[in-house]
Protein backbone atom coordinates (compact mmCIF):
# COMPACT_ATOMS: atom_id res chain seq x y z
CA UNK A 1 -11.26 38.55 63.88
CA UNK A 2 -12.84 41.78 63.82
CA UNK A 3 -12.16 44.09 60.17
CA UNK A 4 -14.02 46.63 58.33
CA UNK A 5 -14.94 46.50 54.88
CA UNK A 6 -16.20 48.03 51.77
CA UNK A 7 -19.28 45.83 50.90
CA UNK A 8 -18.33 44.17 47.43
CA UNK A 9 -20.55 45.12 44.75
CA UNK A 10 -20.17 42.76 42.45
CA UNK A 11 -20.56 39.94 44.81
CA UNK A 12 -24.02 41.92 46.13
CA UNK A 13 -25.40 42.15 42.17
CA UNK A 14 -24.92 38.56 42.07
CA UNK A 15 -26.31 37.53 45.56
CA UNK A 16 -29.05 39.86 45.97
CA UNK A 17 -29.95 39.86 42.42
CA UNK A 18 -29.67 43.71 42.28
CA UNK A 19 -29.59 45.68 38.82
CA UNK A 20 -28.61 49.15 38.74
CA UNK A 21 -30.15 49.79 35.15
CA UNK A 22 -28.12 49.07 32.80
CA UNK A 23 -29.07 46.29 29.96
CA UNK A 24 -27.33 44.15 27.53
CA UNK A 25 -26.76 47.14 24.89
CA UNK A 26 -24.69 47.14 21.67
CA UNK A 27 -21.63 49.02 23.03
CA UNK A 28 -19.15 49.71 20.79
CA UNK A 29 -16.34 47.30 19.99
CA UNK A 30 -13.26 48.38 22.65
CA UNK A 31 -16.23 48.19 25.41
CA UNK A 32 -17.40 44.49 24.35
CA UNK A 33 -13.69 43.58 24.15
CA UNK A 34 -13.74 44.55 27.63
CA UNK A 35 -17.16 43.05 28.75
CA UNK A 36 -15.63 39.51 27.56
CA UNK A 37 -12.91 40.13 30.13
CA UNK A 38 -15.18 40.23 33.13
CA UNK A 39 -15.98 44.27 33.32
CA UNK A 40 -19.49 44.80 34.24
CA UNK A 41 -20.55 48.11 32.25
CA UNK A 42 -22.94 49.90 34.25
CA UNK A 43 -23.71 52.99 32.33
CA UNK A 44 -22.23 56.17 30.60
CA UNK A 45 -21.66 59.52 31.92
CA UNK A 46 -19.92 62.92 29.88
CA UNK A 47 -15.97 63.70 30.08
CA UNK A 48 -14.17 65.75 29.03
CA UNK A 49 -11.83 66.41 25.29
CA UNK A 50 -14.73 64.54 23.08
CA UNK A 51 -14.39 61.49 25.30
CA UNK A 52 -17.25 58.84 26.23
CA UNK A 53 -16.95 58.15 29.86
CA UNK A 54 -18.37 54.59 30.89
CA UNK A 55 -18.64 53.41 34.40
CA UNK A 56 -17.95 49.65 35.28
CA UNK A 57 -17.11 46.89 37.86
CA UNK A 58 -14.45 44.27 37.72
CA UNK A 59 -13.87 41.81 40.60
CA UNK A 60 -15.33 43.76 42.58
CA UNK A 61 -14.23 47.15 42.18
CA UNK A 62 -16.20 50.71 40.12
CA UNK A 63 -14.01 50.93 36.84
CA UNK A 64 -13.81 54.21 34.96
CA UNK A 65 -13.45 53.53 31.47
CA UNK A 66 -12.70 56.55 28.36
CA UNK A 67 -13.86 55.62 25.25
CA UNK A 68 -11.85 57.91 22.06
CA UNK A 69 -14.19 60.15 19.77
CA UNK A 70 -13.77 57.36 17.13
CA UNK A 71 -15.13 54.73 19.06
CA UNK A 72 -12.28 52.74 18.43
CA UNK A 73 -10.35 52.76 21.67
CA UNK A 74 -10.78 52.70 25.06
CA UNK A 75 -8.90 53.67 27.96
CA UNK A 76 -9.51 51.95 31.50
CA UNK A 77 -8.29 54.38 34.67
CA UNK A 78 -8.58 57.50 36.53
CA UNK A 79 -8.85 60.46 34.80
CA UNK A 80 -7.15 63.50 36.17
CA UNK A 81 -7.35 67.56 35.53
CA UNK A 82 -4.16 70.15 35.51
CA UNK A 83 -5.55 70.94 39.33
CA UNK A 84 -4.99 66.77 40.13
CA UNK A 85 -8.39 66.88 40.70
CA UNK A 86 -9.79 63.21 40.45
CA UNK A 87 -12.80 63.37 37.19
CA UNK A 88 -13.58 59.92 38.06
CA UNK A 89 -14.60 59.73 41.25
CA UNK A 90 -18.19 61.48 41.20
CA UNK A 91 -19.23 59.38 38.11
CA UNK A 92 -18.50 56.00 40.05
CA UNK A 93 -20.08 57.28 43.24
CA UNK A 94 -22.81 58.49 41.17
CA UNK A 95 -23.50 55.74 38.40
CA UNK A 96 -22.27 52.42 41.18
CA UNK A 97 -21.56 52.94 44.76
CA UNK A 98 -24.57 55.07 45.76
CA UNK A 99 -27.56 53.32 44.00
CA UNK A 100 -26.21 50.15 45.23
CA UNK A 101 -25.81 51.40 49.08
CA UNK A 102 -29.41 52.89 48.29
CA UNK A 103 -31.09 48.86 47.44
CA UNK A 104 -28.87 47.34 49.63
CA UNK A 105 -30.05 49.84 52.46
CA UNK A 106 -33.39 49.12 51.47
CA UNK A 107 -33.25 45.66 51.95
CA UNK A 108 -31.94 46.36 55.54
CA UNK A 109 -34.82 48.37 56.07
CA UNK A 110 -37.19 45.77 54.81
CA UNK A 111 -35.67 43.24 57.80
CA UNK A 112 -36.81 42.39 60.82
CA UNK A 113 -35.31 44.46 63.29
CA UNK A 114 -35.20 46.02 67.07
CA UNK A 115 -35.36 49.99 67.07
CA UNK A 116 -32.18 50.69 69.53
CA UNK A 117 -32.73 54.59 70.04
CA UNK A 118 -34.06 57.62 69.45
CA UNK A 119 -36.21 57.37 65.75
CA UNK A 120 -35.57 61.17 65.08
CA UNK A 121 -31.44 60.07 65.82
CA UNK A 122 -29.34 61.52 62.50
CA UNK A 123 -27.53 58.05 62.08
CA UNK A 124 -28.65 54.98 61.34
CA UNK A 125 -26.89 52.01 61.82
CA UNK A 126 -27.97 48.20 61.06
CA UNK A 127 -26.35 45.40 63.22
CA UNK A 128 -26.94 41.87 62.51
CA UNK A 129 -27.28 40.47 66.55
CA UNK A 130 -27.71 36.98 67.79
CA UNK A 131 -28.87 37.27 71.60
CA UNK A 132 -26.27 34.94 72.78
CA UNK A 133 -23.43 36.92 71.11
CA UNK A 134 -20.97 38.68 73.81
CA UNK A 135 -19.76 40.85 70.75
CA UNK A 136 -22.87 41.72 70.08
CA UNK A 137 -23.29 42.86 74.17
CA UNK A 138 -20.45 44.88 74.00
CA UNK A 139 -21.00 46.50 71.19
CA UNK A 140 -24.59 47.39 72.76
CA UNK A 141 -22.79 48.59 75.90
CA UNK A 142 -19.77 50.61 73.65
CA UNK A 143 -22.85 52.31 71.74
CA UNK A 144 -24.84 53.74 74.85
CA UNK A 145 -23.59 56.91 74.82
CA UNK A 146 -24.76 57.86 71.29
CA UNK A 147 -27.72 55.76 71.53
CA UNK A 148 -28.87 57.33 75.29
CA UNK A 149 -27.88 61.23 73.90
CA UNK A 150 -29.97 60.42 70.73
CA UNK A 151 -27.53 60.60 67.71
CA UNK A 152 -27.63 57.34 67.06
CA UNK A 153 -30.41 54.52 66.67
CA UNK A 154 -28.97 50.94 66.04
CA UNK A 155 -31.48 48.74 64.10
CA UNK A 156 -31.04 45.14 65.70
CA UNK A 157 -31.56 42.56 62.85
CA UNK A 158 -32.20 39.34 64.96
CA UNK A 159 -30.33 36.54 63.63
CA UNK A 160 -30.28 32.98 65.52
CA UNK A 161 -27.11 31.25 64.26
CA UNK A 162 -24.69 30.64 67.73
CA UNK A 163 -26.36 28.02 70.37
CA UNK A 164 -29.84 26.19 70.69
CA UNK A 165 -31.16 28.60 72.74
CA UNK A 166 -30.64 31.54 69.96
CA UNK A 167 -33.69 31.54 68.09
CA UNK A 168 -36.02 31.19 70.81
CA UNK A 169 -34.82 34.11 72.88
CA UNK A 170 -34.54 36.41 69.77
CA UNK A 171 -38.45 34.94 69.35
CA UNK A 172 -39.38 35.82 72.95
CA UNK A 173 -38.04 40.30 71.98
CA UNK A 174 -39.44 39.94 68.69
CA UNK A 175 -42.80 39.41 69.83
CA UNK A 176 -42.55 41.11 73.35
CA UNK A 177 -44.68 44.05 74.17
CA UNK A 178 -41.68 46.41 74.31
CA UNK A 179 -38.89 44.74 72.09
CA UNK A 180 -36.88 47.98 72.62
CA UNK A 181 -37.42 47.72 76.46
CA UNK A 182 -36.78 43.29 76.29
CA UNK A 183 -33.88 43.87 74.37
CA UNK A 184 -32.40 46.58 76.19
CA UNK A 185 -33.17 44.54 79.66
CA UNK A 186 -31.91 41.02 77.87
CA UNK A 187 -28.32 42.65 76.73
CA UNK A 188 -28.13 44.78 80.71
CA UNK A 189 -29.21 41.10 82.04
CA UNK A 190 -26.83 39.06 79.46
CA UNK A 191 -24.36 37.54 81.84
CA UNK A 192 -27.05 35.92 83.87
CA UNK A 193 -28.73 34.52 80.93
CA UNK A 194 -30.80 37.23 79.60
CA UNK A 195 -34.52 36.84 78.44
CA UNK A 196 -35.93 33.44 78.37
CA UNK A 197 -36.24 31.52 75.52
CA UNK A 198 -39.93 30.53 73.74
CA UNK A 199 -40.56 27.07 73.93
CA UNK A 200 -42.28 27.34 70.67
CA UNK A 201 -41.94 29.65 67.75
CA UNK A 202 -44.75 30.85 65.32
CA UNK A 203 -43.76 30.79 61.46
CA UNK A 204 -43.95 33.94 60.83
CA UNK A 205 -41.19 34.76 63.47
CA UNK A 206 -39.32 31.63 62.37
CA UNK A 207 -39.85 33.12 58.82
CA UNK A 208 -38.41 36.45 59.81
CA UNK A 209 -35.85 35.13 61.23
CA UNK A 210 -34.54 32.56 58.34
CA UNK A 211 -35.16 35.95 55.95
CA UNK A 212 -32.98 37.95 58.26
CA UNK A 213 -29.84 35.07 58.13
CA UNK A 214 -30.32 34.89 54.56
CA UNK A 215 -30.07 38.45 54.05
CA UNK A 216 -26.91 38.32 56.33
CA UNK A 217 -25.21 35.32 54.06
CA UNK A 218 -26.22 37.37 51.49
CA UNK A 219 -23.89 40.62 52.60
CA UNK A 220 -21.03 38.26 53.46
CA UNK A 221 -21.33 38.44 56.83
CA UNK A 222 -20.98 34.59 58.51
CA UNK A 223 -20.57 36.00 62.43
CA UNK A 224 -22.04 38.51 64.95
CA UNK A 225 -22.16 41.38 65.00
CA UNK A 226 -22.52 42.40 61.30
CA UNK A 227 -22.06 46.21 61.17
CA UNK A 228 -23.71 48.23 58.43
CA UNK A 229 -23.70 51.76 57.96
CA UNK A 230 -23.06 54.85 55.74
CA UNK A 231 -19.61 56.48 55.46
CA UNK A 232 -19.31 60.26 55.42
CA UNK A 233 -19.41 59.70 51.42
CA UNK A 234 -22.69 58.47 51.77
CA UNK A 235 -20.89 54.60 50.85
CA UNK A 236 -21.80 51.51 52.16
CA UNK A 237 -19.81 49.93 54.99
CA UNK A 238 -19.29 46.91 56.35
CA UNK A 239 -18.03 46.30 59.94
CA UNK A 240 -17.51 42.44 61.38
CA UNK A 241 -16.54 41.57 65.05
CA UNK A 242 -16.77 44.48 68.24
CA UNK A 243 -15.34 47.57 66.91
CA UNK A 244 -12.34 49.20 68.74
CA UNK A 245 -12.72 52.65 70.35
CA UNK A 246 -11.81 54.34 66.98
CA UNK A 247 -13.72 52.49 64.79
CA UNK A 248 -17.03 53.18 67.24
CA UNK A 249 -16.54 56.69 66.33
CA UNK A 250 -16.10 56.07 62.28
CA UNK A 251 -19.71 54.15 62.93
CA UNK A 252 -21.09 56.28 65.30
CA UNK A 253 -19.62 59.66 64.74
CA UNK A 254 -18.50 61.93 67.08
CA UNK A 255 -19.33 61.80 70.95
């Protein structure tokens, strides 16, 4: 079933063992209370009328949290100005949502991966791809117009987790000359089988490969393809299953 989803942070700090600098620290007593009821304090940032602004994450959501001048209360929501203008929102991006998309995107680009595209292409775009994956193929085919006018450039994080054959033909365009060229031949040629498998594969590709699954598991992804990519926000997003024409464009951007 194919959805789209904001990758959960708290689920990533606990999987990918990710910090995003903030320490066990002696906060004051309305902010422990809070701590003991699951909130994940992540750090503090200025607001407004003598107020201590601290930003969080509960089951897996950023949590804004107002802490009174006296330090003895604390008020969890969304703070709003006489304009309705949301004084929350940039403090979460800033303090939770956009360092994580930053280490998680990091690890992406530490993968093992097939450049799909132009490398001077604006967007980026990591897809998790098993060779023998018809989602995967038509997502390929749905992306060739950004890929072929250079906007985009997908990054093709092999993955063997569908048949037998899986991990030796994303073997044979990991180590091919060209992988760009094999894998661009293997999804044109996928129907009648595609590239040939490896009858053997070296440990460092069979390494790469169980790091690249593991990552995958990791991000909550269990099928193919596994979408990730930056929002106009600059947030992390999460895309399982072919995307539909409108969703291509959300990925992609415009034609």
């Amino acid at each position: 079933m194919m959805k789209k989803t904001v990758v959960p942070f708290a689920v990533l700090v606990a999987l990918l063992g990710i910090t995003l600098g903030a320490q066990a620290k002696d906060w004051p007593a309305p902010i422990k209370a809070l701590e003991s009821q699951g909130v994940e304090v992540i750090g503090t940032f200025a607001a407004p009328s003598g107020l201590i602004g601290y930003a969080g994450m509960i089951e897996q959501h950023p949590l804004a949290i107002y802490l009174s001048a006296d330090g003895k209360h604390a008020i969890v929501g969304t703070m709003i100005d006489a304009k309705g203008k949301n004084l929350s929102q940039e403090p979460l991006d800033r303090l939770v949502s956009k360092p994580m998309t930053g280490k998680i995107w990091n690890r992406l680009e530490k993968s093992t991966w097939i450049a799909d595209g132009s490398k001077s292409a604006a967007r980026l775009v990591y897809v998790f791809t098993d060779p023998n994956c018809p989602y995967c193929n038509k997502f390929w085919n749905d992306a060739r117009p950004w890929v072929k006018a250079g906007k985009v450039q997908l990054r093709h994080v092999m993955v063997a987790i569908l048949t037998d054959t899986s991990a030796g033909k994303a073997a044979a365009l990991l180590t091919a000359k060209d992988p760009q060229a094999a894998l661009a031949e293997h999804e044109r040629e996928r129907a009648d089988g595609g590239v040939k498998p490896l009858g053997q594969i070296s440990a460092t590709v069979r390494a790469q490969l169980d790091a690249n699954q593991k990552l995958m598991e990791q991000l909550g992804s269990s099928a193919t393809p596994a979408i990730f990519y930056k929002d106009a926000g600059g947030k992390l997003q999460k895309q399982e299953g072919a995307p539909s024409a409108e969703m291509l464009t959300e990925i992609l951007g415009p034609r």
